[in-house]
Protein backbone atom coordinates (compact mmCIF):
# COMPACT_ATOMS: atom_id res chain seq x y z
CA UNK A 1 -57.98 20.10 45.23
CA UNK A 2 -61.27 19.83 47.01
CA UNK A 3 -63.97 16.99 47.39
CA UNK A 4 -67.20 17.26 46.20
CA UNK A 5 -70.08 17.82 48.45
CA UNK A 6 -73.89 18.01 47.55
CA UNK A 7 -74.16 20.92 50.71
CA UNK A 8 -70.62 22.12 49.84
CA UNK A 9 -68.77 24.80 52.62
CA UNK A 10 -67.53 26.81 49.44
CA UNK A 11 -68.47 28.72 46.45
CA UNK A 12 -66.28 28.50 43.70
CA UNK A 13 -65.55 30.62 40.62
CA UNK A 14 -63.50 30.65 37.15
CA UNK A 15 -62.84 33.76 35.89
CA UNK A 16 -62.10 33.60 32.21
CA UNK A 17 -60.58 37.32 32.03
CA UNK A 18 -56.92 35.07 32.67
CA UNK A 19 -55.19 33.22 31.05
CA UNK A 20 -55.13 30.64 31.87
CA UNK A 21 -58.73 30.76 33.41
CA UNK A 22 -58.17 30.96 37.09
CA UNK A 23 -60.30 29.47 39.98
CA UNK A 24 -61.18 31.12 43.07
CA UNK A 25 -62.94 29.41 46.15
CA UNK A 26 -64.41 31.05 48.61
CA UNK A 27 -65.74 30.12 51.55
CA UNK A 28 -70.09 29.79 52.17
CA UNK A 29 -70.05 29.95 55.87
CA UNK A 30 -67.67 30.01 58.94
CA UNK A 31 -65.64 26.23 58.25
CA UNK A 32 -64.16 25.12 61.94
CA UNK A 33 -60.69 23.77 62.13
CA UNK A 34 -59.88 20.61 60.84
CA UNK A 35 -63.05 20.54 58.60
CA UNK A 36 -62.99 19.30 54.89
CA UNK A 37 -63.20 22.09 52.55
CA UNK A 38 -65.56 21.42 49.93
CA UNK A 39 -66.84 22.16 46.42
CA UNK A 40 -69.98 20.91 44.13
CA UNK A 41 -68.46 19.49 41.04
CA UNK A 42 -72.23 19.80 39.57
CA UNK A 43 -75.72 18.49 40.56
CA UNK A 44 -74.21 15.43 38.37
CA UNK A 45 -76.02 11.63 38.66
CA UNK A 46 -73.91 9.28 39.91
CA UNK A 47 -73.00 7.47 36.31
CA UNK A 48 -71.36 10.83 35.64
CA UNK A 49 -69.48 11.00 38.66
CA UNK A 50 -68.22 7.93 38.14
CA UNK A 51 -66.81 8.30 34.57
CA UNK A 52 -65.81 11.57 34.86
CA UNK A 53 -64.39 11.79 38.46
CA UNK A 54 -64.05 7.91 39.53
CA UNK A 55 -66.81 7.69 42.55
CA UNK A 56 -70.53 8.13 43.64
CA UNK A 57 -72.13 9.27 46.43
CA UNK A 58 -75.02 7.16 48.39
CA UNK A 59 -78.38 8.41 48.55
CA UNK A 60 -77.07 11.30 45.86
CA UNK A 61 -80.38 13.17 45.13
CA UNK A 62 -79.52 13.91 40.97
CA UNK A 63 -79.40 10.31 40.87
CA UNK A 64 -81.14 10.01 38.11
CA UNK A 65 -81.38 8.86 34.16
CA UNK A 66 -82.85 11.09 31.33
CA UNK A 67 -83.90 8.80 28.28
CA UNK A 68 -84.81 10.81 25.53
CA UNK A 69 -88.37 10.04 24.47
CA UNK A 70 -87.57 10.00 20.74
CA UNK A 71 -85.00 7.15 21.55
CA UNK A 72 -87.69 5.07 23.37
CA UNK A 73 -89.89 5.29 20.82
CA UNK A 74 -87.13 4.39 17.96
CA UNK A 75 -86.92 1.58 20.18
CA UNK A 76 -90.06 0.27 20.86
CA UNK A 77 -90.77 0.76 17.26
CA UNK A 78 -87.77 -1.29 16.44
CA UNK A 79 -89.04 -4.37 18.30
CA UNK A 80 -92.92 -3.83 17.51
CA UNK A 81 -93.60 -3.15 20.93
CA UNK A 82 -96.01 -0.39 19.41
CA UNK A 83 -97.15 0.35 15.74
CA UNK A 84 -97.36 3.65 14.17
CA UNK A 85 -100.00 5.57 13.81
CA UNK A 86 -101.77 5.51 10.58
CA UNK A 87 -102.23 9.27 9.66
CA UNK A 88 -105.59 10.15 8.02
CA UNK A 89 -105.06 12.40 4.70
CA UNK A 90 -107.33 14.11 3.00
CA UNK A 91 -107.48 15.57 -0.50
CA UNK A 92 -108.43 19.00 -1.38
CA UNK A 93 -109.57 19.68 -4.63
């Protein structure tokens, strides 16, 4: 086991040749004694941290939120924040 670190000392791998899948770490740089050895679970936002591993980091810099545009307009729609367009057609012959 191994905490997560945005700058993390290690690089880690899965090789999927095993089975099961095994995971080798590796360290980035020379790690003094006594230091933490750590891993990046993912440039994850801190909502996923949280649900998936049960903490978040301060100042985490993928702290963000994605909304899909096509749900924001469903919404807006929804509560006639905005009207739709009306679409011109025109009739060929």
């Amino acid at each position: 086991m191994a905490n997560h670190s945005t700058d993390p000392n290690t690089y880690q791998f899965r090789m999927e040749t095993n089975n099961p899948p095994l995971y080798t770490i590796m360290s980035a740089r020379a790690i003094a004694k006594d230091e933490e050895i750590t891993v990046s679970y993912g440039k994850l936002d801190n909502s996923l941290l949280w649900f998936m591993f049960g903490f978040h980091l301060d100042n985490n810099p993928n702290n963000q939120a994605g909304i899909p545009w096509t749900f924001l307009l469903d919404y807006m729609l929804k509560d006639g924040l905005i009207t739709p367009p009306v679409l011109a057609t025109t009739r060929t012959p």
